[in-house]
PDB file of N, CA and C in Angstrom:
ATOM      1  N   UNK A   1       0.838  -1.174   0.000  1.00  0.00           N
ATOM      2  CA  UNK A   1       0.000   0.000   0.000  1.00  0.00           C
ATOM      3  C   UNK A   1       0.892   1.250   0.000  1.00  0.00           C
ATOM      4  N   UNK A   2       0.577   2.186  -0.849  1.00  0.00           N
ATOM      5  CA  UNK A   2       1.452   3.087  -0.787  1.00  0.00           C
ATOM      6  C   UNK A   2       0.799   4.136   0.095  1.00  0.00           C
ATOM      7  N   UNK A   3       1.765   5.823   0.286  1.00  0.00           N
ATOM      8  CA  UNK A   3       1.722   6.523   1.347  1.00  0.00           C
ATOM      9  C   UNK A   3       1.711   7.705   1.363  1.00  0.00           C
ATOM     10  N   UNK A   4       0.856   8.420   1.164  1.00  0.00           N
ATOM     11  CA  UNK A   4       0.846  10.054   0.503  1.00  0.00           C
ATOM     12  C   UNK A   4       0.935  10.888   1.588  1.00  0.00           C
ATOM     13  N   UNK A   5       2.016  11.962   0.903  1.00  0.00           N
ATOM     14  CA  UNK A   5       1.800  12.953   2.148  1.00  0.00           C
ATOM     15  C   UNK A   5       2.184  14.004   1.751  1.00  0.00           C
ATOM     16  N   UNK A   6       1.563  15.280   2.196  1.00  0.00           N
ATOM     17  CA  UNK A   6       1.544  16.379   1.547  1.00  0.00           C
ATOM     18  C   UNK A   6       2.409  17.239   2.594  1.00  0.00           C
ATOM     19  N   UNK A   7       3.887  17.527   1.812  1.00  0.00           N
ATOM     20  CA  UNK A   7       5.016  18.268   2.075  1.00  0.00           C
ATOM     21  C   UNK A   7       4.669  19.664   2.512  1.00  0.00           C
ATOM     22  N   UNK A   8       4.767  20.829   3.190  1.00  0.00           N
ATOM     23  CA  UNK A   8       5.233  22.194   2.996  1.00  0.00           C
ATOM     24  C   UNK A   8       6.155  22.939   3.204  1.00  0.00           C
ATOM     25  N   UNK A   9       6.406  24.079   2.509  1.00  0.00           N
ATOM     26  CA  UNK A   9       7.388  25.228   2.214  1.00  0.00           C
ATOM     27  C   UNK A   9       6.160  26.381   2.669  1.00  0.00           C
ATOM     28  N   UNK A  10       6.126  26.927   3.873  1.00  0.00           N
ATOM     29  CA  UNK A  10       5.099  28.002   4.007  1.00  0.00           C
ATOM     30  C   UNK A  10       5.804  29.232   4.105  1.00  0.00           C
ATOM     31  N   UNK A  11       5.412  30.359   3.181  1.00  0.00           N
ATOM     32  CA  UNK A  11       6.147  31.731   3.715  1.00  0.00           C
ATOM     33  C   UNK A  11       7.479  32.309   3.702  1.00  0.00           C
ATOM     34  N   UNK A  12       7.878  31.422   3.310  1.00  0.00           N
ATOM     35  CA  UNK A  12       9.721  31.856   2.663  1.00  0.00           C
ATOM     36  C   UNK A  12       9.693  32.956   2.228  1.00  0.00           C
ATOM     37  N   UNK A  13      10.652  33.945   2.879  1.00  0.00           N
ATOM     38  CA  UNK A  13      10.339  35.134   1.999  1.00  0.00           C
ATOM     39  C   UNK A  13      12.272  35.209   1.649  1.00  0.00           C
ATOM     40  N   UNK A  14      12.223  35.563   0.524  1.00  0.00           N
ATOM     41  CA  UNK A  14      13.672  36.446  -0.004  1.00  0.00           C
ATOM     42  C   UNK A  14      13.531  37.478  -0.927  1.00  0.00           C
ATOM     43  N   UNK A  15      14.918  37.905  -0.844  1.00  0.00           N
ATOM     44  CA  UNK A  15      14.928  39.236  -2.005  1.00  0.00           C
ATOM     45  C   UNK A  15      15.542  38.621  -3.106  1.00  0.00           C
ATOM     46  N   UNK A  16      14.889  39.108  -4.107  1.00  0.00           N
ATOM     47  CA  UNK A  16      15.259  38.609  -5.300  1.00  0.00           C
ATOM     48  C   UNK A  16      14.892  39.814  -6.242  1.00  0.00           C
ATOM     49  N   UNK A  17      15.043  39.613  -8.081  1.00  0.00           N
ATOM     50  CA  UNK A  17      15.137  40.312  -9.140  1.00  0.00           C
ATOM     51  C   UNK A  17      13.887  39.378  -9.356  1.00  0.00           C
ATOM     52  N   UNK A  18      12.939  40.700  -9.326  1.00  0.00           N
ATOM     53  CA  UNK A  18      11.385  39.533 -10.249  1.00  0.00           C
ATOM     54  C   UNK A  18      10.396  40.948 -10.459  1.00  0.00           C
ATOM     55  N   UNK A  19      10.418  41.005 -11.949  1.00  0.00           N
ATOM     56  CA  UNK A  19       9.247  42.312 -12.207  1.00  0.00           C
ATOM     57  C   UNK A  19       9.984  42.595 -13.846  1.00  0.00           C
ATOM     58  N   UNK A  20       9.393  43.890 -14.580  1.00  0.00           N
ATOM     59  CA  UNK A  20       9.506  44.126 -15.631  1.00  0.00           C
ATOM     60  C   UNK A  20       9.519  45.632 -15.596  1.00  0.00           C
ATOM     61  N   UNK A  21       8.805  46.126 -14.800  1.00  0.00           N
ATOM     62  CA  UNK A  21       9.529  47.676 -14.074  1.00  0.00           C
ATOM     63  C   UNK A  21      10.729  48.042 -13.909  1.00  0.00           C
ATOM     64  N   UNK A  22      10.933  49.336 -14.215  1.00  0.00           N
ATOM     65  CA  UNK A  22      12.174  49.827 -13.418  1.00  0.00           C
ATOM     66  C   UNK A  22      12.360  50.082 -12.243  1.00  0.00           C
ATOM     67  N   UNK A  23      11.383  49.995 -11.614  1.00  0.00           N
ATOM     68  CA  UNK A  23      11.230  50.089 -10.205  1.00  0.00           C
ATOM     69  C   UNK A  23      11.533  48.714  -9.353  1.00  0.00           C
ATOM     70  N   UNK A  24      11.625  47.752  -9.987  1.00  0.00           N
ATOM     71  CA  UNK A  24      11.577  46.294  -9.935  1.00  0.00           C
ATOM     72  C   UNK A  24      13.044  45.877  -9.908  1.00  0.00           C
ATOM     73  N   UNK A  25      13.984  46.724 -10.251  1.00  0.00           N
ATOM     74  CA  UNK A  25      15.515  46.325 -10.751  1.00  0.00           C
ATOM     75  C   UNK A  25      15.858  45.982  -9.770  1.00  0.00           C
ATOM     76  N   UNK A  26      15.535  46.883  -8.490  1.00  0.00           N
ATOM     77  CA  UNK A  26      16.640  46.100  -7.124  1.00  0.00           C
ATOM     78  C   UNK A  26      15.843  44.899  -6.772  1.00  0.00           C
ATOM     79  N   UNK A  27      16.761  43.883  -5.872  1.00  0.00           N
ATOM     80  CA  UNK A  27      16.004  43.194  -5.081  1.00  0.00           C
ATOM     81  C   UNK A  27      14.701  43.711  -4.469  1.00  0.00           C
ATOM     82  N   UNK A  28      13.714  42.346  -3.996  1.00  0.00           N
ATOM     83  CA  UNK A  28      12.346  42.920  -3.349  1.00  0.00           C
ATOM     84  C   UNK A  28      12.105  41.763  -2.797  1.00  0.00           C
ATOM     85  N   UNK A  29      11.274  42.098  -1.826  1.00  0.00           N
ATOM     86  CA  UNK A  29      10.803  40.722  -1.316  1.00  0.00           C
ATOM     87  C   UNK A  29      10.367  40.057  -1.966  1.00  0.00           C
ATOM     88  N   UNK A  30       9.941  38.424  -2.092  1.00  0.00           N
ATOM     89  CA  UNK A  30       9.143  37.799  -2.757  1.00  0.00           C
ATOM     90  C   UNK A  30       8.992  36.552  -1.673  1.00  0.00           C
ATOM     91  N   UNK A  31       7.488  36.416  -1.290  1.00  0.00           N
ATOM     92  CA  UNK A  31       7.288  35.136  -0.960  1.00  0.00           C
ATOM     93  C   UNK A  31       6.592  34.262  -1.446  1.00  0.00           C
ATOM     94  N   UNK A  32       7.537  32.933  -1.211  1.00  0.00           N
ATOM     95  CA  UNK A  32       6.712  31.572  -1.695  1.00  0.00           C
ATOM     96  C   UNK A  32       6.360  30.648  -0.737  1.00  0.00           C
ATOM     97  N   UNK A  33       5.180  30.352  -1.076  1.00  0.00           N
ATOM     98  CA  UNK A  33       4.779  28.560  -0.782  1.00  0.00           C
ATOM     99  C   UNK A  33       4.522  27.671  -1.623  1.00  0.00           C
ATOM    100  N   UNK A  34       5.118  26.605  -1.063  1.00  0.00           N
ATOM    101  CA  UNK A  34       5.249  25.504  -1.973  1.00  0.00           C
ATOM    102  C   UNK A  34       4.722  24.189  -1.247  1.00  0.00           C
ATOM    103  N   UNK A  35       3.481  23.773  -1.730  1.00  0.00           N
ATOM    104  CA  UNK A  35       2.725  22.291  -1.454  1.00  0.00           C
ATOM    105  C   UNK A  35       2.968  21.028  -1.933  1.00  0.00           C
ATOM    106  N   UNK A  36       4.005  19.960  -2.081  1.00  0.00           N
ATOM    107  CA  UNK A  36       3.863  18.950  -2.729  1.00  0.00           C
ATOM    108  C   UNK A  36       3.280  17.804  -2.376  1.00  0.00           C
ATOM    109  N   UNK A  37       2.868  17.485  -2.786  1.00  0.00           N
ATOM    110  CA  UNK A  37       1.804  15.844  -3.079  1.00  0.00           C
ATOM    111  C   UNK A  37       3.412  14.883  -3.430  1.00  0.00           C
ATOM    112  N   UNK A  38       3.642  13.744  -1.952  1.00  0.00           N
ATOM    113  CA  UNK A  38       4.757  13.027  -2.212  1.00  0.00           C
ATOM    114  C   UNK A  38       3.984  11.681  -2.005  1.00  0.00           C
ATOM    115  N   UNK A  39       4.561  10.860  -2.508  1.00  0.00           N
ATOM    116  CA  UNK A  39       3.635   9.489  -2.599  1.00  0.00           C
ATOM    117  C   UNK A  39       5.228   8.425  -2.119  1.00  0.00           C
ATOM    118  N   UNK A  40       5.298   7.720  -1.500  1.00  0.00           N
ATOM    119  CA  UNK A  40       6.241   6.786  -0.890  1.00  0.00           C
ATOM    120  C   UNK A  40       5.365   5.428  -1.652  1.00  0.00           C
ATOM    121  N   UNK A  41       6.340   4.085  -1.539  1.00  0.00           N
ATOM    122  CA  UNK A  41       6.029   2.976  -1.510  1.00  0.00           C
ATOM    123  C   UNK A  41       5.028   2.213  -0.399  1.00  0.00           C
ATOM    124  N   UNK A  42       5.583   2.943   0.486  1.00  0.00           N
ATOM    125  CA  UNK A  42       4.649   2.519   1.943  1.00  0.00           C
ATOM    126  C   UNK A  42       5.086   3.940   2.733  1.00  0.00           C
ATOM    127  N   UNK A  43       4.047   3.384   3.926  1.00  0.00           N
ATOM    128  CA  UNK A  43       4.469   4.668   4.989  1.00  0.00           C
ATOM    129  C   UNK A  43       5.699   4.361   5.938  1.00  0.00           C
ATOM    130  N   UNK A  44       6.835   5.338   6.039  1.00  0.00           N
ATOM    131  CA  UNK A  44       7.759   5.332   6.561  1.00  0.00           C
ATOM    132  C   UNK A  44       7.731   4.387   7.972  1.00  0.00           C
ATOM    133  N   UNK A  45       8.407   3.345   7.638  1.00  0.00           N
ATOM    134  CA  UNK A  45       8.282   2.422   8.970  1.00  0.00           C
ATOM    135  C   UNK A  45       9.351   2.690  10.411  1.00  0.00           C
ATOM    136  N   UNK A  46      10.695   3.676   9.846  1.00  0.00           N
ATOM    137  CA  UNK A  46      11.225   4.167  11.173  1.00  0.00           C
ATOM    138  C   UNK A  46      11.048   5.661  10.889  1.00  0.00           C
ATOM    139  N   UNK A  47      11.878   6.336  12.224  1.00  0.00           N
ATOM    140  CA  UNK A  47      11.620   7.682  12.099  1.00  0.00           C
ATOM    141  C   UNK A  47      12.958   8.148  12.174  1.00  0.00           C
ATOM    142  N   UNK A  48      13.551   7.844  10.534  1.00  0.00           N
ATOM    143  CA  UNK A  48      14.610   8.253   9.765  1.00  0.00           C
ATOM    144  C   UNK A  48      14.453   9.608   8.343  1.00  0.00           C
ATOM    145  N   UNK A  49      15.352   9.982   8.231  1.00  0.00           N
ATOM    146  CA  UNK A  49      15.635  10.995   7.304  1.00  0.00           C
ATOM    147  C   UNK A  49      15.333  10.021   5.890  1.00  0.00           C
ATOM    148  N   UNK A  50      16.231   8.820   5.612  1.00  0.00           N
ATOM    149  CA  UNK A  50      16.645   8.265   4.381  1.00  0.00           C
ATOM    150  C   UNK A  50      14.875   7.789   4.030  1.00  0.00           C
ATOM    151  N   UNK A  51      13.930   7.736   4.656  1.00  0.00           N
ATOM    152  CA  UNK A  51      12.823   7.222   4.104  1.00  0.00           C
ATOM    153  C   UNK A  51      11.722   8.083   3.850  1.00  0.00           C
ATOM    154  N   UNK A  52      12.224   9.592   4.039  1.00  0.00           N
ATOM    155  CA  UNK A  52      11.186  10.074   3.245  1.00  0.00           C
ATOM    156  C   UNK A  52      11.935  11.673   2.178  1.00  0.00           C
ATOM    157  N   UNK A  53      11.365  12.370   2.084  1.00  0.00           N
ATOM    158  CA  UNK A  53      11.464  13.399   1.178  1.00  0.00           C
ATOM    159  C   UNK A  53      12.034  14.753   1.986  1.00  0.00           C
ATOM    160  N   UNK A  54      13.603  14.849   1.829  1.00  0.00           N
ATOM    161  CA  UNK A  54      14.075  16.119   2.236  1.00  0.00           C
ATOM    162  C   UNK A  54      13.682  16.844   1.597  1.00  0.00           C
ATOM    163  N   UNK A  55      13.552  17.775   2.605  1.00  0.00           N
ATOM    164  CA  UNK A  55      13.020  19.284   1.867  1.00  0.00           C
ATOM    165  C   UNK A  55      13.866  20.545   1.217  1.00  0.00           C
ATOM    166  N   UNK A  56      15.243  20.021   2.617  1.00  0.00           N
ATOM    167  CA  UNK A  56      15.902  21.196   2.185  1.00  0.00           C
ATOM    168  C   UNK A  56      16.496  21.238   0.896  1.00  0.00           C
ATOM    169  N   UNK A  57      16.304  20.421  -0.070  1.00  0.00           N
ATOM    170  CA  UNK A  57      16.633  20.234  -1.752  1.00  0.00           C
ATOM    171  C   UNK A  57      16.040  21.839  -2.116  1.00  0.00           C
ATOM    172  N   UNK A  58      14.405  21.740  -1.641  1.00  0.00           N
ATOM    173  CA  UNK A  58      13.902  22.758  -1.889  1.00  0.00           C
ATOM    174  C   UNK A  58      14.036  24.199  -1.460  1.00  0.00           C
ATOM    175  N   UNK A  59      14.275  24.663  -0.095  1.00  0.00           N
ATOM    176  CA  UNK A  59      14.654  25.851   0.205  1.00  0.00           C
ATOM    177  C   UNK A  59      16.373  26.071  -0.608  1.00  0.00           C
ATOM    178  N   UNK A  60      16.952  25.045  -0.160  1.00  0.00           N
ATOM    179  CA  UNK A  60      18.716  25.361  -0.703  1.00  0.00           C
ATOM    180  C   UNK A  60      17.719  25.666  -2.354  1.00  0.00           C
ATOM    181  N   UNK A  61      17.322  25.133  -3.481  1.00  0.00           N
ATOM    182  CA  UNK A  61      16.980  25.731  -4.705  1.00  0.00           C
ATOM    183  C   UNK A  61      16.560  26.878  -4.690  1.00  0.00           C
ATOM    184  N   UNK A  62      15.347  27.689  -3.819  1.00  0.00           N
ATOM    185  CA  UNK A  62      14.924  28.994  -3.836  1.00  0.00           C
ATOM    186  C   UNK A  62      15.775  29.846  -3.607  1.00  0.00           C
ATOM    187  N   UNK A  63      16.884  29.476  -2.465  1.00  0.00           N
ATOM    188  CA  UNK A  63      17.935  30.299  -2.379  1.00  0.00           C
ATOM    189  C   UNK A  63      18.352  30.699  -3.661  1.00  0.00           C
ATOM    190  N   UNK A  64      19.027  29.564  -3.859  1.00  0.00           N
ATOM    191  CA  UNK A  64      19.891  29.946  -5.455  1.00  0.00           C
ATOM    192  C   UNK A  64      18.988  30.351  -6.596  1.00  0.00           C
ATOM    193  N   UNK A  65      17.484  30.471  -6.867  1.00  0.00           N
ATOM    194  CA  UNK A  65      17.062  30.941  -7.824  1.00  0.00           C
ATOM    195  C   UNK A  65      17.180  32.489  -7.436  1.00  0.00           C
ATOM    196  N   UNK A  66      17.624  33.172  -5.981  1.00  0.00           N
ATOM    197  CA  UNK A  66      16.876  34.334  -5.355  1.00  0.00           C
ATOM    198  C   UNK A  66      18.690  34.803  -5.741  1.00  0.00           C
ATOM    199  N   UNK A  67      19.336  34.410  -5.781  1.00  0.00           N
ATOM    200  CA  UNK A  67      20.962  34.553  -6.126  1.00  0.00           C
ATOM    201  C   UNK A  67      21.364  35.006  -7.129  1.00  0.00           C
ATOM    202  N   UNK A  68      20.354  34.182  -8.364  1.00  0.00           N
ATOM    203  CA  UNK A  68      20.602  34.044  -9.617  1.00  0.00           C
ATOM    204  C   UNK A  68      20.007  35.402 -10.623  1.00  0.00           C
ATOM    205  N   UNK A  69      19.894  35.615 -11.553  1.00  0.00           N
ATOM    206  CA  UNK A  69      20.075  36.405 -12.507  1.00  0.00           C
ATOM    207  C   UNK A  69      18.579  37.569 -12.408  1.00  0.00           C
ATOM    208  N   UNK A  70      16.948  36.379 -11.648  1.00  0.00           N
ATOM    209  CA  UNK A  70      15.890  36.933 -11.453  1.00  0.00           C
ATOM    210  C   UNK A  70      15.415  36.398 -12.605  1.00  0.00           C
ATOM    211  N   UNK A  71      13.715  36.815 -12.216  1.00  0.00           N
ATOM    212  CA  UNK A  71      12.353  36.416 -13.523  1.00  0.00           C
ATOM    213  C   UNK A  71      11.937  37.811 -13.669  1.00  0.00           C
ATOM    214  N   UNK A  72      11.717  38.024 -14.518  1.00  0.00           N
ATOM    215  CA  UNK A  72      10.673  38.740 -15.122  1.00  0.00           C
ATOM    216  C   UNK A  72       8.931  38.948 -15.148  1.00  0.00           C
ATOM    217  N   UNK A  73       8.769  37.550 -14.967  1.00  0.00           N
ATOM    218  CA  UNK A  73       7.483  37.169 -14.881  1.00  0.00           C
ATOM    219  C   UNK A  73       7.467  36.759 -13.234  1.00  0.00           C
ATOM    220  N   UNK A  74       6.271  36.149 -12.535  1.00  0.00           N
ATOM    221  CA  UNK A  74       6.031  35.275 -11.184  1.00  0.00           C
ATOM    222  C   UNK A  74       5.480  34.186 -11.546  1.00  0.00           C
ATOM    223  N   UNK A  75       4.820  33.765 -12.947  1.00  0.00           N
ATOM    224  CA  UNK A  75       4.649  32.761 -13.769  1.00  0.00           C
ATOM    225  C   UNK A  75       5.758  32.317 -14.168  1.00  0.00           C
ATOM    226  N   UNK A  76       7.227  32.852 -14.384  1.00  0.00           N
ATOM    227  CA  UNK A  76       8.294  32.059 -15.051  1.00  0.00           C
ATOM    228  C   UNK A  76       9.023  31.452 -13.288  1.00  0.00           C
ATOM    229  N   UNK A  77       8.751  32.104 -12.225  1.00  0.00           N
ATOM    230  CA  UNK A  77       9.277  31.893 -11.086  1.00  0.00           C
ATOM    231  C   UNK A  77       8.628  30.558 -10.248  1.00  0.00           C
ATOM    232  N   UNK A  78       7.065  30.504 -10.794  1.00  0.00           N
ATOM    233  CA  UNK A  78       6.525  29.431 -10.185  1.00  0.00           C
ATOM    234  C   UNK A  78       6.756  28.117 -11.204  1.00  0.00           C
ATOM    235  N   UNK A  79       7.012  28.302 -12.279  1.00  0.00           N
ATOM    236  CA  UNK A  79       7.067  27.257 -13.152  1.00  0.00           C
ATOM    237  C   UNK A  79       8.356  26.588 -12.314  1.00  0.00           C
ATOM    238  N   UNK A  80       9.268  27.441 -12.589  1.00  0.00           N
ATOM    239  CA  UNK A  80      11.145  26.864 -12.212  1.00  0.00           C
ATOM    240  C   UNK A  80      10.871  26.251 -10.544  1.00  0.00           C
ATOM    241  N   UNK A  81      10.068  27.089  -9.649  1.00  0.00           N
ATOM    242  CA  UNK A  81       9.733  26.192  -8.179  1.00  0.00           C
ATOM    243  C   UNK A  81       9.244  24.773  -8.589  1.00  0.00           C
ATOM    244  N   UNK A  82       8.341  24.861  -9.433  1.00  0.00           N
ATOM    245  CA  UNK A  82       7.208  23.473  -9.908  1.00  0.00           C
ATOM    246  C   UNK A  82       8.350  22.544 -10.293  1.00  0.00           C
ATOM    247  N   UNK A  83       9.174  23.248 -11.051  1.00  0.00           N
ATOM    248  CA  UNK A  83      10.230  21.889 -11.882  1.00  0.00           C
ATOM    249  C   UNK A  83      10.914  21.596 -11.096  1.00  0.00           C
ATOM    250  N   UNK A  84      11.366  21.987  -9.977  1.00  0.00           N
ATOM    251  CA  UNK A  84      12.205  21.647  -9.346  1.00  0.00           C
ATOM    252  C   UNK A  84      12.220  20.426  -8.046  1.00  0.00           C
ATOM    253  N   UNK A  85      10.777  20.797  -8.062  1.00  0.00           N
ATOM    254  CA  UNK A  85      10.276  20.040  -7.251  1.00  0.00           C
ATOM    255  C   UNK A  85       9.608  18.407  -8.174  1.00  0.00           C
ATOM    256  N   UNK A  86       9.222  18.976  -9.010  1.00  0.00           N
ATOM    257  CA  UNK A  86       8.906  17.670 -10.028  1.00  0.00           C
ATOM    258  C   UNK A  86      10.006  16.691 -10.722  1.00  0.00           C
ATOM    259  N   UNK A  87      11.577  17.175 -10.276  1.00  0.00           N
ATOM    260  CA  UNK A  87      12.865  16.559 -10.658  1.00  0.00           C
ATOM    261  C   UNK A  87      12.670  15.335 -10.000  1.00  0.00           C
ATOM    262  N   UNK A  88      11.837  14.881  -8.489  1.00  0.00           N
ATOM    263  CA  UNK A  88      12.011  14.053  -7.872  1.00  0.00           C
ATOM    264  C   UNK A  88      10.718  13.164  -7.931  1.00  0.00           C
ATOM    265  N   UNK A  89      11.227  12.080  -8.580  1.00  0.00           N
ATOM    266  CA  UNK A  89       9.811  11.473  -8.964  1.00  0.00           C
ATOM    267  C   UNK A  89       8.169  11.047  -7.705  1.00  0.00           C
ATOM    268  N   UNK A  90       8.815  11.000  -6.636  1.00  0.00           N
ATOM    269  CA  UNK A  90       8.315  10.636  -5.248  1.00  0.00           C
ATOM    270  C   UNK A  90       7.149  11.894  -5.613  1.00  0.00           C
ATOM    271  N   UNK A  91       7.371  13.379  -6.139  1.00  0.00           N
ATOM    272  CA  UNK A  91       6.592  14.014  -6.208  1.00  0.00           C
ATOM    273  C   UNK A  91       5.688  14.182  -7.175  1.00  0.00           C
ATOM    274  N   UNK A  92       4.254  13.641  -7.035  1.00  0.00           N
ATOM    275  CA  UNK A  92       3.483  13.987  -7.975  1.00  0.00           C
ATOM    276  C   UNK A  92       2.578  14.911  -7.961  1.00  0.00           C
ATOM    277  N   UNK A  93       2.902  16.058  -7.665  1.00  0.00           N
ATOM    278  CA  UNK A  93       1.822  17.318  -8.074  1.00  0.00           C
ATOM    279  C   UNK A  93       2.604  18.248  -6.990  1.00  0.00           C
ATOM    280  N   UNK A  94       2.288  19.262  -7.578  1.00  0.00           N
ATOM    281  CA  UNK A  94       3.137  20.511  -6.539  1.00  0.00           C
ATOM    282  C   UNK A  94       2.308  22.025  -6.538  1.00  0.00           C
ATOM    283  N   UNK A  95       2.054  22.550  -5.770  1.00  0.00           N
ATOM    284  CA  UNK A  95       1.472  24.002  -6.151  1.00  0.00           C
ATOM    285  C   UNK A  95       2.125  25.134  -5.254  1.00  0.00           C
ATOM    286  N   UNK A  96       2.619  26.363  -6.073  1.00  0.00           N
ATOM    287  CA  UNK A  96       3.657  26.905  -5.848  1.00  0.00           C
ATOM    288  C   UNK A  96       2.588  28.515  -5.939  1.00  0.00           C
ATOM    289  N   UNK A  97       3.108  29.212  -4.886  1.00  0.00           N
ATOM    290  CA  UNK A  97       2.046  30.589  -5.001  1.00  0.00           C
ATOM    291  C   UNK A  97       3.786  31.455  -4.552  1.00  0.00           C
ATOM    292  N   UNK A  98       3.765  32.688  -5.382  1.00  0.00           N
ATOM    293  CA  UNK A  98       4.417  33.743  -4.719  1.00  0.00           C
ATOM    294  C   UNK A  98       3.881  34.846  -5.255  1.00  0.00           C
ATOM    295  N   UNK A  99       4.386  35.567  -3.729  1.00  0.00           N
ATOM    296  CA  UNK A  99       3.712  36.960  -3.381  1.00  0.00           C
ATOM    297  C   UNK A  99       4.497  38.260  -3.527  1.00  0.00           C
ATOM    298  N   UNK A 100       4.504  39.268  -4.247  1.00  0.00           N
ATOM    299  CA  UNK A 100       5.502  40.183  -3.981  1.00  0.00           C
ATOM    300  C   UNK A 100       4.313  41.601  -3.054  1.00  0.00           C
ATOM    301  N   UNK A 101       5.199  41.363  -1.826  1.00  0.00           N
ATOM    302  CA  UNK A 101       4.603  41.501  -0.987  1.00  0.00           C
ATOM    303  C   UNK A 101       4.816  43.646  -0.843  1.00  0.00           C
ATOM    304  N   UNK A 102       5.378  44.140  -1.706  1.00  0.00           N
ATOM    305  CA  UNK A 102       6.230  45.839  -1.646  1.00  0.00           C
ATOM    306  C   UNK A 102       5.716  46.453  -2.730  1.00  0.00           C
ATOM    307  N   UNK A 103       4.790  46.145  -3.793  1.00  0.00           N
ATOM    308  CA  UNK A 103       4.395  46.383  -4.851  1.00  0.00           C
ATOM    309  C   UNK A 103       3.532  47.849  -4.385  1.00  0.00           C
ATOM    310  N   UNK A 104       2.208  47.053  -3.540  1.00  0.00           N
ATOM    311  CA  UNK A 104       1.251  48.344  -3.491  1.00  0.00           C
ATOM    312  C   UNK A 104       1.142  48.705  -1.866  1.00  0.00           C
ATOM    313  N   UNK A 105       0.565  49.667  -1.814  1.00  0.00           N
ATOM    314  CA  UNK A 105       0.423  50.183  -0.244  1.00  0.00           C
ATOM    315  C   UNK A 105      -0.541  48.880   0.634  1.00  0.00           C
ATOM    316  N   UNK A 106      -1.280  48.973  -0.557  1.00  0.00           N
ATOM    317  CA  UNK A 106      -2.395  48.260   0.235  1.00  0.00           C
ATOM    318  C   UNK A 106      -3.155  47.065  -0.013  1.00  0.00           C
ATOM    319  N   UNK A 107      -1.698  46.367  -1.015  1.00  0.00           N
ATOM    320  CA  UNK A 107      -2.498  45.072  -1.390  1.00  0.00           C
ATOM    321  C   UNK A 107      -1.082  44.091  -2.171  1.00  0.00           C
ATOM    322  N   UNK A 108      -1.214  43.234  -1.908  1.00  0.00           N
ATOM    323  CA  UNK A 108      -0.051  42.054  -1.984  1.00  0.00           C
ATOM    324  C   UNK A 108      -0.560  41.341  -4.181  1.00  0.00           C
ATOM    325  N   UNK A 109       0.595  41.226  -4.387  1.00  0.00           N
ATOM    326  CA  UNK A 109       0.510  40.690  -5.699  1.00  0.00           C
ATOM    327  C   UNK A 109       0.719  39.599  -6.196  1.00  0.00           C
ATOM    328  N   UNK A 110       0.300  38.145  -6.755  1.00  0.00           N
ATOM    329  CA  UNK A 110       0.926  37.357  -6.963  1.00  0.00           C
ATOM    330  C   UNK A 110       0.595  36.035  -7.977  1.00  0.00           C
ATOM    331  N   UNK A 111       1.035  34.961  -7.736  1.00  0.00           N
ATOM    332  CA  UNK A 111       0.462  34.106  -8.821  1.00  0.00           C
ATOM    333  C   UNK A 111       0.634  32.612  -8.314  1.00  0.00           C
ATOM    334  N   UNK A 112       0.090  31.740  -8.727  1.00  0.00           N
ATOM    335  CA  UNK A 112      -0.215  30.309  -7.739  1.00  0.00           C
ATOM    336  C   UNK A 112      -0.558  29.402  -9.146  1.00  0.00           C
ATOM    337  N   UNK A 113       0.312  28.398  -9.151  1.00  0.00           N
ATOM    338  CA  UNK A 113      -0.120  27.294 -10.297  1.00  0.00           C
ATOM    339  C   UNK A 113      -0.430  26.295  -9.698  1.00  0.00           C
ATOM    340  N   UNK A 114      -0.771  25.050 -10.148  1.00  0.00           N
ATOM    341  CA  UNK A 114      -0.580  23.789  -9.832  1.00  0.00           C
ATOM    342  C   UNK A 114       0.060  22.982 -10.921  1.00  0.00           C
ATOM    343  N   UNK A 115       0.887  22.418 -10.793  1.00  0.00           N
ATOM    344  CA  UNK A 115       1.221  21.430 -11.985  1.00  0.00           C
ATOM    345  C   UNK A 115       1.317  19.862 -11.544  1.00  0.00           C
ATOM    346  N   UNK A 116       1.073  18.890 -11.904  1.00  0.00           N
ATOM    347  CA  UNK A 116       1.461  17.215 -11.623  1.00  0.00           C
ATOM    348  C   UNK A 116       2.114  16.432 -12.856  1.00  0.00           C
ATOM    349  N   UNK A 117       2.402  15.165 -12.521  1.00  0.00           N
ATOM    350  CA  UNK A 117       2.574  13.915 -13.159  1.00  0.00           C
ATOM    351  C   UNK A 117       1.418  13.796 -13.958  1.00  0.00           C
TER     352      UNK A 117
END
């Protein structure tokens, strides 16, 4: 019998290059969450690391996307979260929301996909 269990990444926030503004050039906050749907062979029978799904694959990646060169889009930012997380087959479905949270006075901006197997 296999063993589903739904991973989270809640609220990560970093500065990163993400916008198409000039106002957008410096770093800005951006937060993500990230939900994955992980499916095991069975349910973890000790309470070891090696039998289920590290996460920190995933924060160490956001880091380095928040390092790296920046998106343009928050659709090209959730796609690259989605793939990254979909590299590991254990994961079948992932939904990735980020927020750029400095945009407006009075209201948060952002975009949320779902993608699967």
């Amino acid at each position: 019998m296999t063993a589903t269990y739904r991973i989270l990444l809640d609220e990560m926030t970093v500065a990163m290059h993400l916008g198409i503004y000039p106002h957008e050039v410096a770093p800005q906050p951006v937060r993500l969450s990230v939900a994955m749907t992980v499916t095991y062979p069975a349910a973890p029978s000790a309470d070891r690391i090696e039998e289920v799904l590290d996460y920190d694959f995933l924060r160490e990646g956001i880091l380095a996307m928040a390092r790296g060169p920046g998106f343009a889009l928050q659709e090209s930012l959730c796609e690259a979260v989605a793939a990254l997380c979909l590299a590991d087959p254990r994961v079948t479905a992932v939904t990735v929301r980020s927020t750029k949270t400095d945009i407006y006075p009075d209201a948060r901006i952002g975009c949320e996909i779902e993608r699967s197997r």
